[in-house]
PDB file of N, CA and C in Angstrom:
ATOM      1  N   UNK A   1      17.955 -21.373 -31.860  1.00  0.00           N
ATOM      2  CA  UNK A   1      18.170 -22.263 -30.744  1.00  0.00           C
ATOM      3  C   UNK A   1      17.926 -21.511 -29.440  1.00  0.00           C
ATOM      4  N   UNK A   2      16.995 -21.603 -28.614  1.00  0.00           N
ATOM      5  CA  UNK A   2      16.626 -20.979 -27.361  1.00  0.00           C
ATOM      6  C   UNK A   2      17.473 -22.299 -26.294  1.00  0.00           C
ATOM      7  N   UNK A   3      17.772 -20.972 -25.144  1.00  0.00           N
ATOM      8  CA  UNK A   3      18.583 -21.804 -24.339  1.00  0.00           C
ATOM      9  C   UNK A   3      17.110 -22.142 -22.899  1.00  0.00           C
ATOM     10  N   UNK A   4      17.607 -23.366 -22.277  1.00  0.00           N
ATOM     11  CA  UNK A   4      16.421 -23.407 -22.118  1.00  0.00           C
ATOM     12  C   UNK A   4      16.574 -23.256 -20.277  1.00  0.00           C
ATOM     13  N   UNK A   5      15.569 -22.805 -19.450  1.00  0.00           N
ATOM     14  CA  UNK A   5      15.560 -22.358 -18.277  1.00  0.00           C
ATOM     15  C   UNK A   5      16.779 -22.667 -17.277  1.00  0.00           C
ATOM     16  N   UNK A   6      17.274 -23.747 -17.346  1.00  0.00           N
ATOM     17  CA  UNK A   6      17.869 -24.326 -16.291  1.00  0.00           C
ATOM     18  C   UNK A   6      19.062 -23.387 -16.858  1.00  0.00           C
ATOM     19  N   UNK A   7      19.631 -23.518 -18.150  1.00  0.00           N
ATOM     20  CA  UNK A   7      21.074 -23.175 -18.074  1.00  0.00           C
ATOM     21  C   UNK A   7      20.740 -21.471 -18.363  1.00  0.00           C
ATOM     22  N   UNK A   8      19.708 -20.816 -18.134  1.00  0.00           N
ATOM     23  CA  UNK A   8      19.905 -19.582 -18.134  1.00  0.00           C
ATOM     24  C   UNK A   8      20.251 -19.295 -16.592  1.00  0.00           C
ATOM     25  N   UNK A   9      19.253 -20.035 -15.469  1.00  0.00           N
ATOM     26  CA  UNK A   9      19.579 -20.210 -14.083  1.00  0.00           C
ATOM     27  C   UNK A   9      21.208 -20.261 -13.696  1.00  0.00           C
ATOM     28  N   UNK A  10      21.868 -21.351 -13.834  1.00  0.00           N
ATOM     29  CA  UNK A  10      23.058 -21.122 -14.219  1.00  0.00           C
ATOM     30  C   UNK A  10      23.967 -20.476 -14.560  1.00  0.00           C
ATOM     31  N   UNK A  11      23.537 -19.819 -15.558  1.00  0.00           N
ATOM     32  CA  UNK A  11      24.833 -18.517 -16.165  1.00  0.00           C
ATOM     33  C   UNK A  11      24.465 -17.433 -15.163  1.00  0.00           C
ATOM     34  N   UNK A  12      23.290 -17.571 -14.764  1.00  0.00           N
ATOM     35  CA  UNK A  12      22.942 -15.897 -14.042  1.00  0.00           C
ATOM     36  C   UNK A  12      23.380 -16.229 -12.968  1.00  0.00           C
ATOM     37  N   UNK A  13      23.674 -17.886 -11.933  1.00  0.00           N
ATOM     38  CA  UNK A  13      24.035 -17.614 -10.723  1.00  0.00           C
ATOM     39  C   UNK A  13      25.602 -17.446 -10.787  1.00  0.00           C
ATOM     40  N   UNK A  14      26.285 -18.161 -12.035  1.00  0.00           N
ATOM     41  CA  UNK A  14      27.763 -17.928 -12.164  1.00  0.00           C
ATOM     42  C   UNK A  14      28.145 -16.315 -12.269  1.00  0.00           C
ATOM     43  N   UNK A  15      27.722 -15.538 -13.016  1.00  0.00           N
ATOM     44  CA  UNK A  15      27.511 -14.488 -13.368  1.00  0.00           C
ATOM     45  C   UNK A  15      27.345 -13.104 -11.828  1.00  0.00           C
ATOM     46  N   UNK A  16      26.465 -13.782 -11.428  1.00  0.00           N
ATOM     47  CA  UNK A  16      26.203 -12.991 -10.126  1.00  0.00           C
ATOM     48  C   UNK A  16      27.261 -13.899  -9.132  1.00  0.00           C
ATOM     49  N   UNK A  17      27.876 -14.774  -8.681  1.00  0.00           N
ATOM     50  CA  UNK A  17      28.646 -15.034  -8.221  1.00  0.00           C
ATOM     51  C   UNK A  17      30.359 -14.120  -8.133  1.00  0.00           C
ATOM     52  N   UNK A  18      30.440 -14.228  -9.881  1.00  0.00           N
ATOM     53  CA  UNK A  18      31.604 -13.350 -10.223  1.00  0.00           C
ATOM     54  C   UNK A  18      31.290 -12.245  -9.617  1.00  0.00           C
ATOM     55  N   UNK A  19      30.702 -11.462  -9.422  1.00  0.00           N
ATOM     56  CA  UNK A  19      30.040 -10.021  -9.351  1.00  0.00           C
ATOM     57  C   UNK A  19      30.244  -9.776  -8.275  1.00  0.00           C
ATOM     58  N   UNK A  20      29.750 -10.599  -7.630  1.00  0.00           N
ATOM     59  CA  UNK A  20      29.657 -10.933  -6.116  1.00  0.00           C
ATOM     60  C   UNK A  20      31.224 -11.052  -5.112  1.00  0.00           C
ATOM     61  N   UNK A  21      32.015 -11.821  -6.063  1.00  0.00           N
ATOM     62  CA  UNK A  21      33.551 -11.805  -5.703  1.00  0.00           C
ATOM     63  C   UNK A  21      34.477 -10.598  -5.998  1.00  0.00           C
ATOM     64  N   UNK A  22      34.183 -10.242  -6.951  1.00  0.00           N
ATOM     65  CA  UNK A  22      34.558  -8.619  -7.672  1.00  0.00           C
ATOM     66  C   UNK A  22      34.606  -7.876  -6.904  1.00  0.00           C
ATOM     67  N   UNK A  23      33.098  -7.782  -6.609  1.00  0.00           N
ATOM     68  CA  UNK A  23      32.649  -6.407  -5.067  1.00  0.00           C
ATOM     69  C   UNK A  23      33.581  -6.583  -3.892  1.00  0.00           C
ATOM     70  N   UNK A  24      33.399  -7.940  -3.561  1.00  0.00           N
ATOM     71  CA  UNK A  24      34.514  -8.406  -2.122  1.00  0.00           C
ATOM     72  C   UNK A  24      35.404  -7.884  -2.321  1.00  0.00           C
ATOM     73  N   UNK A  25      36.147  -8.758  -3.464  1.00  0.00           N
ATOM     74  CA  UNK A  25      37.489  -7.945  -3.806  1.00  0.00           C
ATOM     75  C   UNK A  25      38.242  -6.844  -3.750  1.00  0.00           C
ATOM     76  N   UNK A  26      37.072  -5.909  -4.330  1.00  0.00           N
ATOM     77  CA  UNK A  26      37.564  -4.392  -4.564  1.00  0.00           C
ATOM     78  C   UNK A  26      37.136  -3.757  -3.218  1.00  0.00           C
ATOM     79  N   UNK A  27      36.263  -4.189  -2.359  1.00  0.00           N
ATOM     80  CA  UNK A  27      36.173  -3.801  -0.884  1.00  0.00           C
ATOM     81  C   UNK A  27      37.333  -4.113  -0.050  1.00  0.00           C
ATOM     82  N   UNK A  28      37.845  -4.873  -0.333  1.00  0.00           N
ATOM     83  CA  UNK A  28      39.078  -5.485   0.485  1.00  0.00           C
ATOM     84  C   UNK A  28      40.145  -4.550   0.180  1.00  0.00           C
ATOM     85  N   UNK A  29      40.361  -4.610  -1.297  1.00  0.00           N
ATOM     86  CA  UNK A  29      41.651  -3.942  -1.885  1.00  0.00           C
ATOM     87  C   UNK A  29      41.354  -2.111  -1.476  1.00  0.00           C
ATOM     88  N   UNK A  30      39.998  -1.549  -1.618  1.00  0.00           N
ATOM     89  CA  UNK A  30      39.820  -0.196  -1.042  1.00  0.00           C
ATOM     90  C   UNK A  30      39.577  -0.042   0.337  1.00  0.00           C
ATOM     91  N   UNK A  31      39.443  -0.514   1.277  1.00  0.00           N
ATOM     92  CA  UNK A  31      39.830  -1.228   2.722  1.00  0.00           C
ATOM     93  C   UNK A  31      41.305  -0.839   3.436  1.00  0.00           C
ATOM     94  N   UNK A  32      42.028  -1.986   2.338  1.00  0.00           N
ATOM     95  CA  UNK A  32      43.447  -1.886   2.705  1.00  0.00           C
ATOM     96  C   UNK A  32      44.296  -0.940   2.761  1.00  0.00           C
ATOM     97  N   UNK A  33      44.030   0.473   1.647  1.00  0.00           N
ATOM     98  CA  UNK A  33      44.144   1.486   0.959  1.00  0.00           C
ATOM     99  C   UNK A  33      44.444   2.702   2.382  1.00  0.00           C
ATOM    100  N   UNK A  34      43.230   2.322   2.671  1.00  0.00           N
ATOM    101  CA  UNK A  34      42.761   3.374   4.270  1.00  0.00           C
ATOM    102  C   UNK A  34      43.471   3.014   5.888  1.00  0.00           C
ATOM    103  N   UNK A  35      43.993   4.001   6.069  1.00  0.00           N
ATOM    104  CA  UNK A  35      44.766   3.517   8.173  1.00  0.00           C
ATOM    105  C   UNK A  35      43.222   3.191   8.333  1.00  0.00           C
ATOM    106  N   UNK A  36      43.592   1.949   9.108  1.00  0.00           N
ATOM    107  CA  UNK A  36      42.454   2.102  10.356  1.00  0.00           C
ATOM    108  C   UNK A  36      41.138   1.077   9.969  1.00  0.00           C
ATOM    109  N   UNK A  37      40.938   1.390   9.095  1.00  0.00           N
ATOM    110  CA  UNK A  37      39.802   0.329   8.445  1.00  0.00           C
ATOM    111  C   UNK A  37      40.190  -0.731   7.875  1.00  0.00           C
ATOM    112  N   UNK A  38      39.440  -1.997   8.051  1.00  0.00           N
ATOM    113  CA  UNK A  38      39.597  -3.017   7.336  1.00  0.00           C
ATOM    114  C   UNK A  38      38.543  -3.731   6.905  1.00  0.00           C
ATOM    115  N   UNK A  39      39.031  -4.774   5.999  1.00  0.00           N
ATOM    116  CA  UNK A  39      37.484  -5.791   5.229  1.00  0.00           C
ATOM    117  C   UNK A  39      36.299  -6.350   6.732  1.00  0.00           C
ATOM    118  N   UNK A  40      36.863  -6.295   7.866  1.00  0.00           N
ATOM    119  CA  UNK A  40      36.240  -7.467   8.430  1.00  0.00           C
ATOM    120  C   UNK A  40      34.946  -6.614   8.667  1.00  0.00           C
ATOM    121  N   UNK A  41      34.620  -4.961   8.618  1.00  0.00           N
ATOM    122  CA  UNK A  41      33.478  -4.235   8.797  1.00  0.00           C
ATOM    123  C   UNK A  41      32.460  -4.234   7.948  1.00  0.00           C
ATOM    124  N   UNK A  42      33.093  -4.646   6.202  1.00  0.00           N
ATOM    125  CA  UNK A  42      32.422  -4.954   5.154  1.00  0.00           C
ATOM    126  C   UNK A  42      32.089  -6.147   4.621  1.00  0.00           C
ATOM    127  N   UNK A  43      32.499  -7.453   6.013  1.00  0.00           N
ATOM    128  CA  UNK A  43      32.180  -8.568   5.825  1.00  0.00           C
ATOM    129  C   UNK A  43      30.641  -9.031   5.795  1.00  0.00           C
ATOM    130  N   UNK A  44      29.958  -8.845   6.479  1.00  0.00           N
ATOM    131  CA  UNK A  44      28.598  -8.795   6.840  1.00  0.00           C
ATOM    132  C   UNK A  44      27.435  -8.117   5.948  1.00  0.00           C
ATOM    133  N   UNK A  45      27.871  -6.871   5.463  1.00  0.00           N
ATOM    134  CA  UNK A  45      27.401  -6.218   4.224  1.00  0.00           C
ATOM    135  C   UNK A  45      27.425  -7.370   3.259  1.00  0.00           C
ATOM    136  N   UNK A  46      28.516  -8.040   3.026  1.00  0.00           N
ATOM    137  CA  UNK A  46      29.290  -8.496   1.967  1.00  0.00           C
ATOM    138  C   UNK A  46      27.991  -9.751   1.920  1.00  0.00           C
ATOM    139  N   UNK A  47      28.715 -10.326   3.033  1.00  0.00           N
ATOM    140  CA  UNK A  47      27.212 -11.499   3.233  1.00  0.00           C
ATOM    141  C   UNK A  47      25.626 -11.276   2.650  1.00  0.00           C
ATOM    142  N   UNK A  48      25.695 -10.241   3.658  1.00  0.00           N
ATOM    143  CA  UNK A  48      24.009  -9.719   2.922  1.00  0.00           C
ATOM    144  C   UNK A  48      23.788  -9.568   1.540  1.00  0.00           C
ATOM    145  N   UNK A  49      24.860  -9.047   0.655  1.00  0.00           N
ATOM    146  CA  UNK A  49      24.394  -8.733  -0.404  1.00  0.00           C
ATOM    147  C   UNK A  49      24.275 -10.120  -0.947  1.00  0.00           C
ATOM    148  N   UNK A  50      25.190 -11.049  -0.583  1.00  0.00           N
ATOM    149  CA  UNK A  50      25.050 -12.659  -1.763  1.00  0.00           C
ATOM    150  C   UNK A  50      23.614 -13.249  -1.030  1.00  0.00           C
ATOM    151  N   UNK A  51      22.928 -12.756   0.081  1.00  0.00           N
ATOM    152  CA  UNK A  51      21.969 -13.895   0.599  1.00  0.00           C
ATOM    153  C   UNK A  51      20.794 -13.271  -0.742  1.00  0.00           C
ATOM    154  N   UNK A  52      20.821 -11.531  -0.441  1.00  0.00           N
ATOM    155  CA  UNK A  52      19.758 -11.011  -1.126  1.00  0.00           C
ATOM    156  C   UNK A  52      19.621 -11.090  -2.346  1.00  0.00           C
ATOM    157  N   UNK A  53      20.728 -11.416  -2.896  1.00  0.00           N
ATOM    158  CA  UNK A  53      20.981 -12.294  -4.908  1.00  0.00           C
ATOM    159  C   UNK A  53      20.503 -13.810  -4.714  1.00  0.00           C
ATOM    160  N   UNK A  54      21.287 -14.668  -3.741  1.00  0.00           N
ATOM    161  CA  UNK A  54      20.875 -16.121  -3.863  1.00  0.00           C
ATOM    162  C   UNK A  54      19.654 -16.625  -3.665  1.00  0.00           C
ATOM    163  N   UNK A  55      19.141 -15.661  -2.652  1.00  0.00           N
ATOM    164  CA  UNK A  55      17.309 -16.834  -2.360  1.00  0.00           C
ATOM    165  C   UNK A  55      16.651 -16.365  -3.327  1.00  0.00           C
ATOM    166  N   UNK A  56      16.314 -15.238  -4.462  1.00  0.00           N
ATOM    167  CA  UNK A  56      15.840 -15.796  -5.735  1.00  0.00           C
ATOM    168  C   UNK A  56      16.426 -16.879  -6.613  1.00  0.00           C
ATOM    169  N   UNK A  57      17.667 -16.641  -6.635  1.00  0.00           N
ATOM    170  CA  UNK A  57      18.137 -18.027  -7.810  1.00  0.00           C
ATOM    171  C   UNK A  57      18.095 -19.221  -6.663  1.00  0.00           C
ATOM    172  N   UNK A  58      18.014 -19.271  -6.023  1.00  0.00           N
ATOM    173  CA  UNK A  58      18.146 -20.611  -5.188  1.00  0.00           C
ATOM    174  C   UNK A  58      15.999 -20.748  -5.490  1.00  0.00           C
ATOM    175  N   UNK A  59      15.061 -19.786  -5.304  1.00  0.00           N
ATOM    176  CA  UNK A  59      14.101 -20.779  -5.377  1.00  0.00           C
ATOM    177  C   UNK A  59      13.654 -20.468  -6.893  1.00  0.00           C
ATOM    178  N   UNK A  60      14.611 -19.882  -7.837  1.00  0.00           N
ATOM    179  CA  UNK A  60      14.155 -20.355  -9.325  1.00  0.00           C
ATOM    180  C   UNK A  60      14.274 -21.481  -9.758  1.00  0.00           C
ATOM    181  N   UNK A  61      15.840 -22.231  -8.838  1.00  0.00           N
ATOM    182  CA  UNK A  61      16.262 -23.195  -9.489  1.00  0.00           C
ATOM    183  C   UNK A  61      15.733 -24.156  -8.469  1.00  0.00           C
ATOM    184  N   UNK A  62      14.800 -24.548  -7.534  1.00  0.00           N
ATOM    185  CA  UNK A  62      14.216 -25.183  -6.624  1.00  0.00           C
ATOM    186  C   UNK A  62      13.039 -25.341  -7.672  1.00  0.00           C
ATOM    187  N   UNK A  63      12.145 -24.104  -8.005  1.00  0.00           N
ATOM    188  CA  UNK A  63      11.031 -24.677  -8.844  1.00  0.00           C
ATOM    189  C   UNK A  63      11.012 -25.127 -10.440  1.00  0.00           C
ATOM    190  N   UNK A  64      12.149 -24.838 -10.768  1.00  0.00           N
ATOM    191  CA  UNK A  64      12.303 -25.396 -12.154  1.00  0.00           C
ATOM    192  C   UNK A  64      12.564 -26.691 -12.062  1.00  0.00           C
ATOM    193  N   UNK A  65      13.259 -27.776 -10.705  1.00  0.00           N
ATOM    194  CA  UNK A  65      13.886 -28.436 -10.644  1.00  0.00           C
ATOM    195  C   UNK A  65      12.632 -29.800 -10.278  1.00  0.00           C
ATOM    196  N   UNK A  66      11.923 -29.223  -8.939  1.00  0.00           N
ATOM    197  CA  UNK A  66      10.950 -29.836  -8.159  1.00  0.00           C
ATOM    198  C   UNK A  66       9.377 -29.387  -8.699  1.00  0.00           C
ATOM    199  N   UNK A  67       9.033 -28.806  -9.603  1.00  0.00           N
ATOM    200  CA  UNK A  67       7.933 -27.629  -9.772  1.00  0.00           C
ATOM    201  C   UNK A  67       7.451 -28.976 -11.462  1.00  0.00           C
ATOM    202  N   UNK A  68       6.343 -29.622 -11.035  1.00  0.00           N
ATOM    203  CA  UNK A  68       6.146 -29.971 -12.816  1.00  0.00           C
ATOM    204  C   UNK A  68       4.882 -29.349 -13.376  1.00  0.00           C
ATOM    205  N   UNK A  69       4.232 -28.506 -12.500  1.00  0.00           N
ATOM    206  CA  UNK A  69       2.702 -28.099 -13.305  1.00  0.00           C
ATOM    207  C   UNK A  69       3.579 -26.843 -14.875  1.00  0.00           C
ATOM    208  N   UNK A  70       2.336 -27.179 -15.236  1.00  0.00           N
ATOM    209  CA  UNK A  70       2.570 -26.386 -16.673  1.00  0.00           C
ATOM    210  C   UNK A  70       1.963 -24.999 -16.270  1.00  0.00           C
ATOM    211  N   UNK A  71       3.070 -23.774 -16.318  1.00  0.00           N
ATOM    212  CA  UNK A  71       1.487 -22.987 -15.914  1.00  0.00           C
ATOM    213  C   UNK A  71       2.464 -21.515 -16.259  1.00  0.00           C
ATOM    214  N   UNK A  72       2.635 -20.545 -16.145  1.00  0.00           N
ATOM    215  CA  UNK A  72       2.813 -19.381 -16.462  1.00  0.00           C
ATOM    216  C   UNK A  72       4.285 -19.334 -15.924  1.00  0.00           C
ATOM    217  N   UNK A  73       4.376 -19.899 -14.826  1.00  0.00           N
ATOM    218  CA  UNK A  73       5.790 -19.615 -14.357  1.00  0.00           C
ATOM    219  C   UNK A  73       6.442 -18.081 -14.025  1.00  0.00           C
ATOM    220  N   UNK A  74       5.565 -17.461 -13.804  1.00  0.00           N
ATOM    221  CA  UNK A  74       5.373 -16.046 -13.920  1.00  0.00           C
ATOM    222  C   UNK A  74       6.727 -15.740 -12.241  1.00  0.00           C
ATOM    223  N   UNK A  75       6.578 -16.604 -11.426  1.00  0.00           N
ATOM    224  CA  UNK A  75       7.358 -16.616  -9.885  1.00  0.00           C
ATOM    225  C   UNK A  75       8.866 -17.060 -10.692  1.00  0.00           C
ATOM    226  N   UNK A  76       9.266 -17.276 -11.893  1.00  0.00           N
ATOM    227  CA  UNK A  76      10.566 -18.074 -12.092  1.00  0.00           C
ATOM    228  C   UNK A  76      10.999 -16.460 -13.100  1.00  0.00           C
ATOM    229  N   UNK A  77      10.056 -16.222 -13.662  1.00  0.00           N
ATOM    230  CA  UNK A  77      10.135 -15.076 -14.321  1.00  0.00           C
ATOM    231  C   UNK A  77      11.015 -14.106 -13.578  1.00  0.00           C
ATOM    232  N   UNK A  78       9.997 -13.612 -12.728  1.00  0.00           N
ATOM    233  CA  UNK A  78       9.999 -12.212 -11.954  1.00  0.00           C
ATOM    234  C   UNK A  78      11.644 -12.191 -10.877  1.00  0.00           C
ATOM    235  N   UNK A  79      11.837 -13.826 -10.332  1.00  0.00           N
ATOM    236  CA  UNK A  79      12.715 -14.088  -9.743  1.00  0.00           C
ATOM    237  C   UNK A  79      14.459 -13.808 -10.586  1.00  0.00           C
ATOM    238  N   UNK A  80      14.136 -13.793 -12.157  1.00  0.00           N
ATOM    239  CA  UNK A  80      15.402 -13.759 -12.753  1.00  0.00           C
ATOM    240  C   UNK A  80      15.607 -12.249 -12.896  1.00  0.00           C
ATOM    241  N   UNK A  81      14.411 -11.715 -12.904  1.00  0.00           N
ATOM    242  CA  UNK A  81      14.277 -10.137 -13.749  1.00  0.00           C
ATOM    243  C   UNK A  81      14.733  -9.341 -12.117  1.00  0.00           C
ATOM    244  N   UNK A  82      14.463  -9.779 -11.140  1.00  0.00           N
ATOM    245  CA  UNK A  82      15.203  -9.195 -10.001  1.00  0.00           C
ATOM    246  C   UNK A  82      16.767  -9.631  -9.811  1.00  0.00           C
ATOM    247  N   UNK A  83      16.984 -10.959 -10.071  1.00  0.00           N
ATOM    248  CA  UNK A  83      18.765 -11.163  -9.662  1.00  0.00           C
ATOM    249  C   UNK A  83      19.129 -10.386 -11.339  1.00  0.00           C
ATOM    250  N   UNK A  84      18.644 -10.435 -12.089  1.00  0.00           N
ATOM    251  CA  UNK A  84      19.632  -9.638 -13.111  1.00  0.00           C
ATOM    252  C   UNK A  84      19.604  -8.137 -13.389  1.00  0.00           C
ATOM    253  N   UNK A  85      18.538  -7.186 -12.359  1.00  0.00           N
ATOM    254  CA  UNK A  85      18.584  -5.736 -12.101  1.00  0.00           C
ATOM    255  C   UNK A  85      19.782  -6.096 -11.140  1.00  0.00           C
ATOM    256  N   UNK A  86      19.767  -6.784  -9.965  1.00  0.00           N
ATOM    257  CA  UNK A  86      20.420  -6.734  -8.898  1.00  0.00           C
ATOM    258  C   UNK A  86      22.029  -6.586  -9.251  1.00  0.00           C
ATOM    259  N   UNK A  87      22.390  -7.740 -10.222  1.00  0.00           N
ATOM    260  CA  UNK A  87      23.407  -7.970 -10.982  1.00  0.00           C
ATOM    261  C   UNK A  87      24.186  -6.769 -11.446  1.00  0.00           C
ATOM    262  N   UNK A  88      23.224  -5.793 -11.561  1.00  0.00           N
ATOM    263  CA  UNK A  88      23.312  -4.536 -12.997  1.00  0.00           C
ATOM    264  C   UNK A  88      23.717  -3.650 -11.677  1.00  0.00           C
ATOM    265  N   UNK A  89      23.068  -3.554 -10.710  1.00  0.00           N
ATOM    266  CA  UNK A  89      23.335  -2.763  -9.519  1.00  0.00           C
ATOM    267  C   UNK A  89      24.381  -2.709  -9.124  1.00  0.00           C
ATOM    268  N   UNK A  90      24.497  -4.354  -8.472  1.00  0.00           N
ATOM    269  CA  UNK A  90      26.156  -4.529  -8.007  1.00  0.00           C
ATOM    270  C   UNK A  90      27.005  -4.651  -8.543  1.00  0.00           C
ATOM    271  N   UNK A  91      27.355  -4.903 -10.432  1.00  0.00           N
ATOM    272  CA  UNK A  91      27.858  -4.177 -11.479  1.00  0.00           C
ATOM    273  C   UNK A  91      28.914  -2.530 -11.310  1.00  0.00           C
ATOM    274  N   UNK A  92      27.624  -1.732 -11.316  1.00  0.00           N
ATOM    275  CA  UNK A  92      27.435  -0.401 -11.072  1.00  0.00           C
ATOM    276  C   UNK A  92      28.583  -0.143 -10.213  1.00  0.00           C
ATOM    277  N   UNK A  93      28.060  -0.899  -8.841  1.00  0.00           N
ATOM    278  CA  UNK A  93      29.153  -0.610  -7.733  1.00  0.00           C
ATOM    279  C   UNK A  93      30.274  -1.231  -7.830  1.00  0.00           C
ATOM    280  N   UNK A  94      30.840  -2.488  -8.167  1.00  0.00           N
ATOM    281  CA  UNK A  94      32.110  -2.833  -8.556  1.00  0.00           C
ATOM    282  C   UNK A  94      33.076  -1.994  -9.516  1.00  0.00           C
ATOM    283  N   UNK A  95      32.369  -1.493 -10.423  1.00  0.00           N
ATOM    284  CA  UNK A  95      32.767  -0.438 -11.152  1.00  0.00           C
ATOM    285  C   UNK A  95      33.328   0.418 -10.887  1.00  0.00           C
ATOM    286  N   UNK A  96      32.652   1.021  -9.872  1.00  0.00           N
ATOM    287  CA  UNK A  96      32.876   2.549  -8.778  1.00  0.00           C
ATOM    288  C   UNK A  96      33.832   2.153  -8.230  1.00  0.00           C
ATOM    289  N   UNK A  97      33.914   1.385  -7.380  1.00  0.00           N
ATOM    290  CA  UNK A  97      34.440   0.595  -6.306  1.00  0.00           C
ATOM    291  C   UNK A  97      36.128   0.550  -6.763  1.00  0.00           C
ATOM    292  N   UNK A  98      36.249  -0.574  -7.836  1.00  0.00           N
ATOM    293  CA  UNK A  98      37.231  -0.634  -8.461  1.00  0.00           C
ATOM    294  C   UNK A  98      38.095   0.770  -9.268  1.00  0.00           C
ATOM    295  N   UNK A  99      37.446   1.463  -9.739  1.00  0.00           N
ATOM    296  CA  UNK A  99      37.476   2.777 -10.403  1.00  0.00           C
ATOM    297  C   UNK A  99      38.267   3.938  -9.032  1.00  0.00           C
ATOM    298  N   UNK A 100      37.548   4.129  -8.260  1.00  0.00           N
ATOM    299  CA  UNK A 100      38.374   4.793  -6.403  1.00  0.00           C
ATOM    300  C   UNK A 100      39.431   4.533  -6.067  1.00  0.00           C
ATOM    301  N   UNK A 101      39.480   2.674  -6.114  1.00  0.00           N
ATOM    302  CA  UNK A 101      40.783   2.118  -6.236  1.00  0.00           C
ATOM    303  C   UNK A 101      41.868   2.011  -6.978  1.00  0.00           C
ATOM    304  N   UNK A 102      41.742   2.347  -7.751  1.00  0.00           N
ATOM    305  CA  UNK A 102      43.249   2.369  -9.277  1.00  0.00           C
ATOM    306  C   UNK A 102      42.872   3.720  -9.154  1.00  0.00           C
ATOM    307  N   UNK A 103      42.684   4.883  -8.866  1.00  0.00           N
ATOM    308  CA  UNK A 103      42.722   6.433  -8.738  1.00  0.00           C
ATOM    309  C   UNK A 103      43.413   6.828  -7.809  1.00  0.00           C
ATOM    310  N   UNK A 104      42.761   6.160  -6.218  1.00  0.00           N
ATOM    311  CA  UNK A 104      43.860   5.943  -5.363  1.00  0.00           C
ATOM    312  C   UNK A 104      45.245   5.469  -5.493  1.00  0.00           C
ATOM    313  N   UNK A 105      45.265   4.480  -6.248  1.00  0.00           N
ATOM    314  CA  UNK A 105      46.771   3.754  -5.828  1.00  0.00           C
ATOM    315  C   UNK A 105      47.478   4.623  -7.032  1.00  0.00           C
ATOM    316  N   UNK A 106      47.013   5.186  -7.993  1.00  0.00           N
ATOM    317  CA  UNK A 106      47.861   6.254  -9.301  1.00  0.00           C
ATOM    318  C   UNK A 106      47.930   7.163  -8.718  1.00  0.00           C
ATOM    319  N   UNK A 107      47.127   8.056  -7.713  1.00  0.00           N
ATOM    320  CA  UNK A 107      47.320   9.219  -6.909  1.00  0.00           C
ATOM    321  C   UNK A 107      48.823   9.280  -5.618  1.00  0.00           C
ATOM    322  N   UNK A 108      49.191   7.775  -5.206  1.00  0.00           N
ATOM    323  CA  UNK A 108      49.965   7.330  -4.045  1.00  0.00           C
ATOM    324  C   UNK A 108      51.461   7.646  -4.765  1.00  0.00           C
ATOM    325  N   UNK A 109      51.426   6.871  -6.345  1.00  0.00           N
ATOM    326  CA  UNK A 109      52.750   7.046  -7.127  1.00  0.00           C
ATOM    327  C   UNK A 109      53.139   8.251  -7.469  1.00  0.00           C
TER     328      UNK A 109
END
C-alpha cells in the first residue's frame, strides 16, 4: 500500500511543525536559564526558520493541489527532499538545544 502524495505532504508539514515548536520551546526554556537574555532575541530567528521549512511545503502542496499535468514532478520531489534534510537539521538542533538544557538545570541542583 503506497501512501499517496498529499498525505506524505501532510505528515512532513505536521512533523516539521512539531520540530519547529520543540526548537521554540527549548530556546525559550535555555533563554530563561541565562540573567539577561530572553526568547524575544530568538524570536525572529525563530520566524525565519518556519518561513524557510514552509514555502517548500506550502508550494508542494499548492502544486499537488492546483498542478494537473502528468509529468515528472521532479519540483514536488526536490521540494520534500529539502524540508525533510531541513527537518533532520533542526532535529539535530533541538536535540542539542534540549540536551544544554536538562545539563544546565541538573548542574543548578
Amino acid at each position: 500500500m503506497q501512501m499517496n502524495d498529499m498525505l506524505k505532504i501532510l505528515i512532513t508539514c505536521l512533523l516539521f511543525i512539531l520540530i519547529w515548536w520543540l526548537l521554540t520551546q527549548g530556546i525559550r526554556k535555555l533563554s530563561s536559564t541565562r540573567a539577561g537574555t530572553g526568547f524575544r532575541r530568538w524570536g525572529a530567528w525563530s520566524i525565519g526558520l518556519f518561513i524557510i521549512g514552509a514555502v517548500p511545503l506550502g508550494f508542494s502542496l499548492f502544486t499537488e493541489i492546483f498542478d494537473e499535468r502528468l509529468d515528472a514532478n521532479i519540483g514536488l520531489g526536490l521540494a520534500m527532499l529539502f524540508v525533510w534534510a531541513y527537518c533532520a537539521v533542526l532535529l539535530c538542533a533541538t536535540l542539542v538545544i534540549w540536551g544544554r538544557y536538562v545539563y544546565k538545570r541538573d548542574i543548578r541542583k
